[in-house]
Protein backbone atom coordinates (compact mmCIF):
# COMPACT_ATOMS: atom_id res chain seq x y z
CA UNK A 1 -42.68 -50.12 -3.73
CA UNK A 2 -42.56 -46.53 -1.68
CA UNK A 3 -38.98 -46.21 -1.06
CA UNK A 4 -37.66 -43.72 1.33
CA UNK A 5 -34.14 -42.09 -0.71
CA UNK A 6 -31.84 -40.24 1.92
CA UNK A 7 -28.86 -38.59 1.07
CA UNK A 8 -27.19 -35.53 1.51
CA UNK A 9 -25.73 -34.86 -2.18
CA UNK A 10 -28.22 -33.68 -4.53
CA UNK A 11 -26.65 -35.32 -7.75
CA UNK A 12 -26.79 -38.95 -5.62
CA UNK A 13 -30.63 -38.47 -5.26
CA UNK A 14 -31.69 -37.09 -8.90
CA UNK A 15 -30.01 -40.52 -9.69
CA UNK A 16 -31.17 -42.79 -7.76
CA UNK A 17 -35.01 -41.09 -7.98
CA UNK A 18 -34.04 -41.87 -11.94
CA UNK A 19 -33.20 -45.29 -11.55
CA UNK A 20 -36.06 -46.27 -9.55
CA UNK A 21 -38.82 -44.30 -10.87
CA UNK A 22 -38.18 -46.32 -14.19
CA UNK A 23 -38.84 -49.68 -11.64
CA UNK A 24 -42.00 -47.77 -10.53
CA UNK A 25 -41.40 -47.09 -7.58
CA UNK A 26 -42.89 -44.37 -4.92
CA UNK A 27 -40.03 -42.13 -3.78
CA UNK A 28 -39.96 -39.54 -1.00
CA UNK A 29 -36.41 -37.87 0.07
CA UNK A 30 -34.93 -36.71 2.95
CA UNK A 31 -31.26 -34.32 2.53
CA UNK A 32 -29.96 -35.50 6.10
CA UNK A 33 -30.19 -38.32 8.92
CA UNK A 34 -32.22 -35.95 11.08
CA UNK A 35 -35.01 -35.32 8.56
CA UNK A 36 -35.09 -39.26 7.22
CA UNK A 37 -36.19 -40.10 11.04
CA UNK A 38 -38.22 -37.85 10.94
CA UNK A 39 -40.18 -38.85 7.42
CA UNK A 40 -39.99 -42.32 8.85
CA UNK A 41 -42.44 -40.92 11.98
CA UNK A 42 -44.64 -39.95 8.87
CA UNK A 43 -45.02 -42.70 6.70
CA UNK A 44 -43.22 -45.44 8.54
CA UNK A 45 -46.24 -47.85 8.18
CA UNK A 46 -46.01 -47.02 4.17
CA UNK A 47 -42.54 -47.48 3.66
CA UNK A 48 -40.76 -50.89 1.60
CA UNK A 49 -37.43 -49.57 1.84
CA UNK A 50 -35.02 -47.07 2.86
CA UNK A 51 -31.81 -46.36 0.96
CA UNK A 52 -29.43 -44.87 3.49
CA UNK A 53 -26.48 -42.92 2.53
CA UNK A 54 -23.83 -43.31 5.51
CA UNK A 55 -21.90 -40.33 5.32
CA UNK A 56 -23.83 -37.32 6.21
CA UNK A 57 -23.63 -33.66 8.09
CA UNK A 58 -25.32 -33.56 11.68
CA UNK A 59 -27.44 -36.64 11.87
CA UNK A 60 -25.22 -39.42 9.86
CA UNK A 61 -27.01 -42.51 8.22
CA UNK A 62 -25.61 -44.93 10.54
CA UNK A 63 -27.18 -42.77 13.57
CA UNK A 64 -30.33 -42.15 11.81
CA UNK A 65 -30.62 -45.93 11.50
CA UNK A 66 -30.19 -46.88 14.97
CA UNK A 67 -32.92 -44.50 16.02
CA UNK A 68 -35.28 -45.72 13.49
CA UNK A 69 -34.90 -49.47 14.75
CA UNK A 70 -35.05 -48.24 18.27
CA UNK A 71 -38.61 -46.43 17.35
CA UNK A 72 -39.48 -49.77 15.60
CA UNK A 73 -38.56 -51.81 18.29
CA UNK A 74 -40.06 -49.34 21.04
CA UNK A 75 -43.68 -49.17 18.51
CA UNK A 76 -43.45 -53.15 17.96
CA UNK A 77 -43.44 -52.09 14.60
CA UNK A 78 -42.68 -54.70 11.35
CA UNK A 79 -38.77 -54.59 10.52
CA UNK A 80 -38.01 -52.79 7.50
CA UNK A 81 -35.72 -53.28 5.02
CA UNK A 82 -32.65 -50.45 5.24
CA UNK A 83 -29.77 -50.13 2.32
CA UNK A 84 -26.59 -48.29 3.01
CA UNK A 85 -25.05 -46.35 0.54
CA UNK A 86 -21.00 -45.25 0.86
CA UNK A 87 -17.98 -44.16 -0.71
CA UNK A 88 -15.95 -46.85 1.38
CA UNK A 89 -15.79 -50.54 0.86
CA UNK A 90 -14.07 -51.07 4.30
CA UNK A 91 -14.89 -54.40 5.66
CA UNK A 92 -15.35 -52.20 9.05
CA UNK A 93 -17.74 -49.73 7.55
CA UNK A 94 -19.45 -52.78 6.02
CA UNK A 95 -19.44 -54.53 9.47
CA UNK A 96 -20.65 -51.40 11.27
CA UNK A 97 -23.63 -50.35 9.41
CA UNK A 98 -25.33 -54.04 9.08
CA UNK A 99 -24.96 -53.76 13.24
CA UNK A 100 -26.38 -50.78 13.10
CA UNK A 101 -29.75 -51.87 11.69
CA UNK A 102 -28.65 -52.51 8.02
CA UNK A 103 -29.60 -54.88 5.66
CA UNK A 104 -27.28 -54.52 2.84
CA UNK A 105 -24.80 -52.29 1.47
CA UNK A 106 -24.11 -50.84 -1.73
CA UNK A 107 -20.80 -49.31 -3.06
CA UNK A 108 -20.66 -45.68 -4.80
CA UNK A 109 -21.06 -45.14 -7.89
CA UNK A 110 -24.32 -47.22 -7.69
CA UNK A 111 -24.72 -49.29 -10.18
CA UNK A 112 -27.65 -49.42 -12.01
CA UNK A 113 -27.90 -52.90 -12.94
CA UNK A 114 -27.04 -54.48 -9.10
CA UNK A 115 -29.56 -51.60 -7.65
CA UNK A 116 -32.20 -53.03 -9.70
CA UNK A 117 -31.24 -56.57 -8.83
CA UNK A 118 -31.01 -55.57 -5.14
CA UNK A 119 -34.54 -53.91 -5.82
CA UNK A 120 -36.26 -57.03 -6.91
CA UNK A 121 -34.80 -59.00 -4.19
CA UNK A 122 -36.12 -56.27 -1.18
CA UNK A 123 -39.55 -56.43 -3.52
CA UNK A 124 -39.87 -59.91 -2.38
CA UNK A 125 -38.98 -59.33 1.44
CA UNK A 126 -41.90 -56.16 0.91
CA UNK A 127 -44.71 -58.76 -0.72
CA UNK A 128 -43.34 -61.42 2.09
CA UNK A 129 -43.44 -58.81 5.08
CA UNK A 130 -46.87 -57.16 3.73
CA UNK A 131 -48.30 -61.00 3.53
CA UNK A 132 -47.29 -61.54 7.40
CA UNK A 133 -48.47 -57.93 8.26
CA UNK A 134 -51.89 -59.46 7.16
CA UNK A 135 -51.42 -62.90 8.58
CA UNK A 136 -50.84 -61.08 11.95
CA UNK A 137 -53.73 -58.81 11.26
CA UNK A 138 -55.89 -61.99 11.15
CA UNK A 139 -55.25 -64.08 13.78
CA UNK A 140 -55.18 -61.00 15.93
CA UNK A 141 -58.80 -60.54 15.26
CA UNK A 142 -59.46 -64.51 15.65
CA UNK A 143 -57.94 -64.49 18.71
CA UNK A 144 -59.95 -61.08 20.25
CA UNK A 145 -63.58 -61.85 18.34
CA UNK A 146 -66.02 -64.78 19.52
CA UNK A 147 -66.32 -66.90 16.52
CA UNK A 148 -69.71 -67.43 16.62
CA UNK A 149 -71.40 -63.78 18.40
CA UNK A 150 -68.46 -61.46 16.58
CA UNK A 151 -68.77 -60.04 20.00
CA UNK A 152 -65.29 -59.71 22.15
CA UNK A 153 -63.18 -62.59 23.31
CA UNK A 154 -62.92 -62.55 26.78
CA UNK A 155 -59.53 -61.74 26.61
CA UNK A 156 -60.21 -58.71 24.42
CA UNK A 157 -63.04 -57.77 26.90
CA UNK A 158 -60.79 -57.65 29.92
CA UNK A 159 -58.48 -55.62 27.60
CA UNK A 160 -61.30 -53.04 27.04
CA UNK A 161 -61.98 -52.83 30.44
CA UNK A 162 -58.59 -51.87 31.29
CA UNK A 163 -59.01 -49.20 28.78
CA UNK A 164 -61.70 -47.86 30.22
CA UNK A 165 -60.06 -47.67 34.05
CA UNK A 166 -57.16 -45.55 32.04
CA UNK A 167 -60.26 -43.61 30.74
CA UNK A 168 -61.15 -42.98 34.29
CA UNK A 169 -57.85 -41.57 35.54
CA UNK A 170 -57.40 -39.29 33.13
CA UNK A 171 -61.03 -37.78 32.88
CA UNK A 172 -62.56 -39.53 35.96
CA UNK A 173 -65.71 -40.74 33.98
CA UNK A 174 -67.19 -43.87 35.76
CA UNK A 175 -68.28 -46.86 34.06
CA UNK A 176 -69.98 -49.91 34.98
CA UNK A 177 -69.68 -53.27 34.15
CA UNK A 178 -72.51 -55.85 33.46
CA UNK A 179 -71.97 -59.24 33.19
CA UNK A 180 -75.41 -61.53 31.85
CA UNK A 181 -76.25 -64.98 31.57
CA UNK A 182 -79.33 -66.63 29.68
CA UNK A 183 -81.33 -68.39 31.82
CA UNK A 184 -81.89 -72.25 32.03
CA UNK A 185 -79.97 -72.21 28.61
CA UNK A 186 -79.24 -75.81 28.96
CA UNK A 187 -82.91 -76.12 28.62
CA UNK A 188 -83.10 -74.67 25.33
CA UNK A 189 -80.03 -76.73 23.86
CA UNK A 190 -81.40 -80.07 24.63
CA UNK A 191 -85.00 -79.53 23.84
CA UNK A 192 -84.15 -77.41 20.14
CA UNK A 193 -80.52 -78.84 20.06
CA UNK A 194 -76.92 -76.86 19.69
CA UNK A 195 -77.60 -75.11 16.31
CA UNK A 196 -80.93 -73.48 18.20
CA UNK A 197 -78.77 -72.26 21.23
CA UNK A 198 -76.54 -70.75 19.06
CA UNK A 199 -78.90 -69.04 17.02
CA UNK A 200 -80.43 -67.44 20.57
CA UNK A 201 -76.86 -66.48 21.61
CA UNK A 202 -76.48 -64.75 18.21
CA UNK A 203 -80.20 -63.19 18.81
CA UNK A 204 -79.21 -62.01 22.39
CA UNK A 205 -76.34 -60.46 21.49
CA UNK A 206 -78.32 -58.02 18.71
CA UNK A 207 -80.77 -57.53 21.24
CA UNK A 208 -78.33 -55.89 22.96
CA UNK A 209 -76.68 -54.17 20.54
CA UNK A 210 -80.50 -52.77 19.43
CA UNK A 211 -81.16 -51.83 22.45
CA UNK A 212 -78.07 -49.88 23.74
CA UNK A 213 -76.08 -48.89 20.60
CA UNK A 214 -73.38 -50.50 18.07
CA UNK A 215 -71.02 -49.03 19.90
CA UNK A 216 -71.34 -50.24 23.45
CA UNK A 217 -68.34 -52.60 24.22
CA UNK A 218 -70.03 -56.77 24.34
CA UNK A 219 -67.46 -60.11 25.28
CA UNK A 220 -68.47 -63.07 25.62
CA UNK A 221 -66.77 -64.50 28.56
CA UNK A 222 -67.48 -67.98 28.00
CA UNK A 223 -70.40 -70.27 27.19
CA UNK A 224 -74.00 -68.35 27.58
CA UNK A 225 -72.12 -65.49 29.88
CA UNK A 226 -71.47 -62.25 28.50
CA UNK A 227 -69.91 -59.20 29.47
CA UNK A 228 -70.76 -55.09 28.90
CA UNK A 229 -69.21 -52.28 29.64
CA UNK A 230 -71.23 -48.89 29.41
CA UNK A 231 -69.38 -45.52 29.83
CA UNK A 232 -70.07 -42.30 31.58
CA UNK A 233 -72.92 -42.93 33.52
CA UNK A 234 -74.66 -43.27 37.13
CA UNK A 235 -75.86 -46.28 39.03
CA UNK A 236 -79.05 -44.98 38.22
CA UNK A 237 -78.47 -44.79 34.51
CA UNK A 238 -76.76 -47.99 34.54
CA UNK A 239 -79.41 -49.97 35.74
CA UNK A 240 -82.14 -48.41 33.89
CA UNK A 241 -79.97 -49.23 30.62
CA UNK A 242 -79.27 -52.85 31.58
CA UNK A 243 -82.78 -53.52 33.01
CA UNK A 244 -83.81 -51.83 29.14
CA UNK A 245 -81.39 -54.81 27.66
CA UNK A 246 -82.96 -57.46 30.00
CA UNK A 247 -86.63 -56.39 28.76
CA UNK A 248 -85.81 -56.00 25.25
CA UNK A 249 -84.13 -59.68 25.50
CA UNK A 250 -87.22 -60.80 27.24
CA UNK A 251 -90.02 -59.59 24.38
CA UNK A 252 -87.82 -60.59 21.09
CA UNK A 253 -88.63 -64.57 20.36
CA UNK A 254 -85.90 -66.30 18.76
CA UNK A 255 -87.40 -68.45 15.54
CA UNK A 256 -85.45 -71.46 14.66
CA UNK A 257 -87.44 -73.97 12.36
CA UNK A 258 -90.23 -73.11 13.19
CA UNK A 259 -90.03 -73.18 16.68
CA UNK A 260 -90.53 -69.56 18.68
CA UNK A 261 -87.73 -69.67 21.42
CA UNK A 262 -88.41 -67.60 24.51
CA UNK A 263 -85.28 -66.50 26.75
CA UNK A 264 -84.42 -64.43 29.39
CA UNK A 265 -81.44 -62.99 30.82
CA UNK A 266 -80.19 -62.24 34.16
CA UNK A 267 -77.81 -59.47 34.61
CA UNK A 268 -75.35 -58.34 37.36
CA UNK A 269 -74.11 -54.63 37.53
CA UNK A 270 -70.99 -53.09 39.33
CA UNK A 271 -69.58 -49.30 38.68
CA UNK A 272 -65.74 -48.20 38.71
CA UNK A 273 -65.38 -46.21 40.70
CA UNK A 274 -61.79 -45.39 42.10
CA UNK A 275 -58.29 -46.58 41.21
CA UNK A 276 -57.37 -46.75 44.63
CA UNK A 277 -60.00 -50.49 45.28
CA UNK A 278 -60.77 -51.49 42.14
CA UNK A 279 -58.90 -53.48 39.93
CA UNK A 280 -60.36 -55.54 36.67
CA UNK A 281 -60.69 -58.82 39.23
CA UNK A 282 -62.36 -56.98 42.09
CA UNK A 283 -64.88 -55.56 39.51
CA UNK A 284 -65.65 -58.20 37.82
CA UNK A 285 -66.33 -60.31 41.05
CA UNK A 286 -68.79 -58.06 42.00
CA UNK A 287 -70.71 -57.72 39.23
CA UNK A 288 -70.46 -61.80 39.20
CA UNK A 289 -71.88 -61.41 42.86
CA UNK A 290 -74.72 -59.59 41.23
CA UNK A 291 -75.20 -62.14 39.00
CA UNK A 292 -75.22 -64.84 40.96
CA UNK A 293 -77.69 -62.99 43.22
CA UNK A 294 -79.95 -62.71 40.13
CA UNK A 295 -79.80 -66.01 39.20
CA UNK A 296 -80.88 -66.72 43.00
CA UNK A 297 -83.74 -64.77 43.88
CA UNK A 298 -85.77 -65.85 40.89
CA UNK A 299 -83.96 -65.15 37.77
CA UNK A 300 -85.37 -62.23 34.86
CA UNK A 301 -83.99 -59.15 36.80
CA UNK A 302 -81.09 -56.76 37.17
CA UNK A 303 -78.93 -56.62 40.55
CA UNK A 304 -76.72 -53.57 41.23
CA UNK A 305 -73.62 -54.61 43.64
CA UNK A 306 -71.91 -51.39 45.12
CA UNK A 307 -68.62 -51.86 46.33
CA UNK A 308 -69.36 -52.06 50.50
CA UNK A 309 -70.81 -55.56 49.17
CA UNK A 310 -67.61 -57.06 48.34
CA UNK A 311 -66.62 -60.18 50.50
């Protein structure tokens, strides 16, 4: 455990570093409220447990607690555990620092035998919060990854794009937004059945990623649709890179027992450009406009949609 000792008398902390070095634990100290907030900023995310003395000069442990669960709570950030240490055994000093953020309370002298029994009991909140830490970790990353692609969720996608229209306001670098769908994809599941289709969605998707780069920002919005987002470039440099994708797409076969799959794509493109009549919805309607125009006027190409087209 990495446990965060705070406490203003020197004697209190040789001790208690003493006690818990010999139940291996990580220690770090802080001499005052103010600097235990701010060793918290630092390694926060490392921390198992804080032992909190309560009276202190300037910054006192109850105050230093109530900002670190207001950071926590401000950061979303996992509850950790917090021990108070004090002179007093007042049932209103007891009362006050578990409302202040506290999760137990220990008496002075500290008692080596009931800290290391208190230390085995926060070991098992640690393992238990560490375990939902990763639980939480992992459905995150269900829920904003396609299953089957690895590409973006929709969800996730829509969240990306909202990063990139903060991107814009603060260094005004346009992006556009592509949005492709395979065409007569129903085709291809019923004649080489649903394991086939899914092997071509896989296929498409590294086409893209060949011909762009690993980094360029893929969803899949749902069935054979997909979404891209391409950063700091021109209409002109945006359709040359998506009409690039739609070729490379067009001359890699998909091989699935056997059979050589053919498939092409047809892609709609819209740029952000302005905060002021754009919004995620308005964007992403065009570029379906561009799509859909795609789709209609023969199918294998790239449409641009500039904003004036919007209806």
């Amino acid at each position: 455990m990495k446990v965060l000792i705070v406490d203003d008398t020197n004697t209190d902390r040789v001790l208690l570093k003493l006690y818990l070095s010999k139940l291996d634990c990580v220690v770090i100290e802080a001499h005052d409220g103010q600097e235990a907030i701010d060793l918290f900023l630092e390694h926060g995310q490392d921390l198992d447990l804080i032992l909190m003395d309560v009276t202190m000069p300037n910054v006192s442990g109850i105050e230093a607690v109530k900002a670190i669960r207001s950071i926590q709570e401000s950061q979303k950030q996992e509850w950790l555990p917090v021990i108070f240490l004090s002179a007093s055994s007042e049932e209103e000093s007891i009362v006050e620092g578990i409302l202040a953020g506290g999760d137990d309370y220990l008496i002075k002298p500290i008692s080596q035998k009931i800290l290391s029994v208190k230390m085995l009991a926060m070991q098992r909140i640690a393992d238990m919060r560490r375990r939902l830490v990763e639980t939480n970790l992992a459905l995150e990353r269900l829920a904003s990854t396609d299953y089957l692609t690895g590409v973006a969720s929709r969800r996730a996608f829509e969240s990306a794009l909202e990063q990139a229209m903060l991107h814009f306001r603060e260094i005004h670098m346009p992006f556009a937004c592509g949005m492709f769908d395979l065409d007569k994809f129903k085709a291809v599941n019923d004649t080489f059945g649903h394991d086939a289709g899914d092997e071509v969605l896989i296929k498409v998707v590294q086409c893209v990623r060949a011909s762009l780069n690993d980094k360029v920002i893929i969803g899949r919005l749902g069935g054979e649709e997909f979404g891209v987002i391409l950063e700091n470039l021109n209409e002109a440099d945006a359709f040359a890179a998506f009409d690039k994708v739609r070729k490379y797409i067009e001359s890699h076969v998909t091989t699935f027992e056997g059979h050589d799959i053919p498939v092409t794509v047809s892609i709609g493109v819209a740029m952000f450009h302005s905060v002021e009549n754009d919004n995620i919805n308005t964007l992403i309607k065009r570029a379906d406009q561009a799509l859909y125009e795609a789709k209609r006027s023969g199918r294998n190409r790239v449409i641009y949609h500039a904003r004036n087209m919007v209806h």
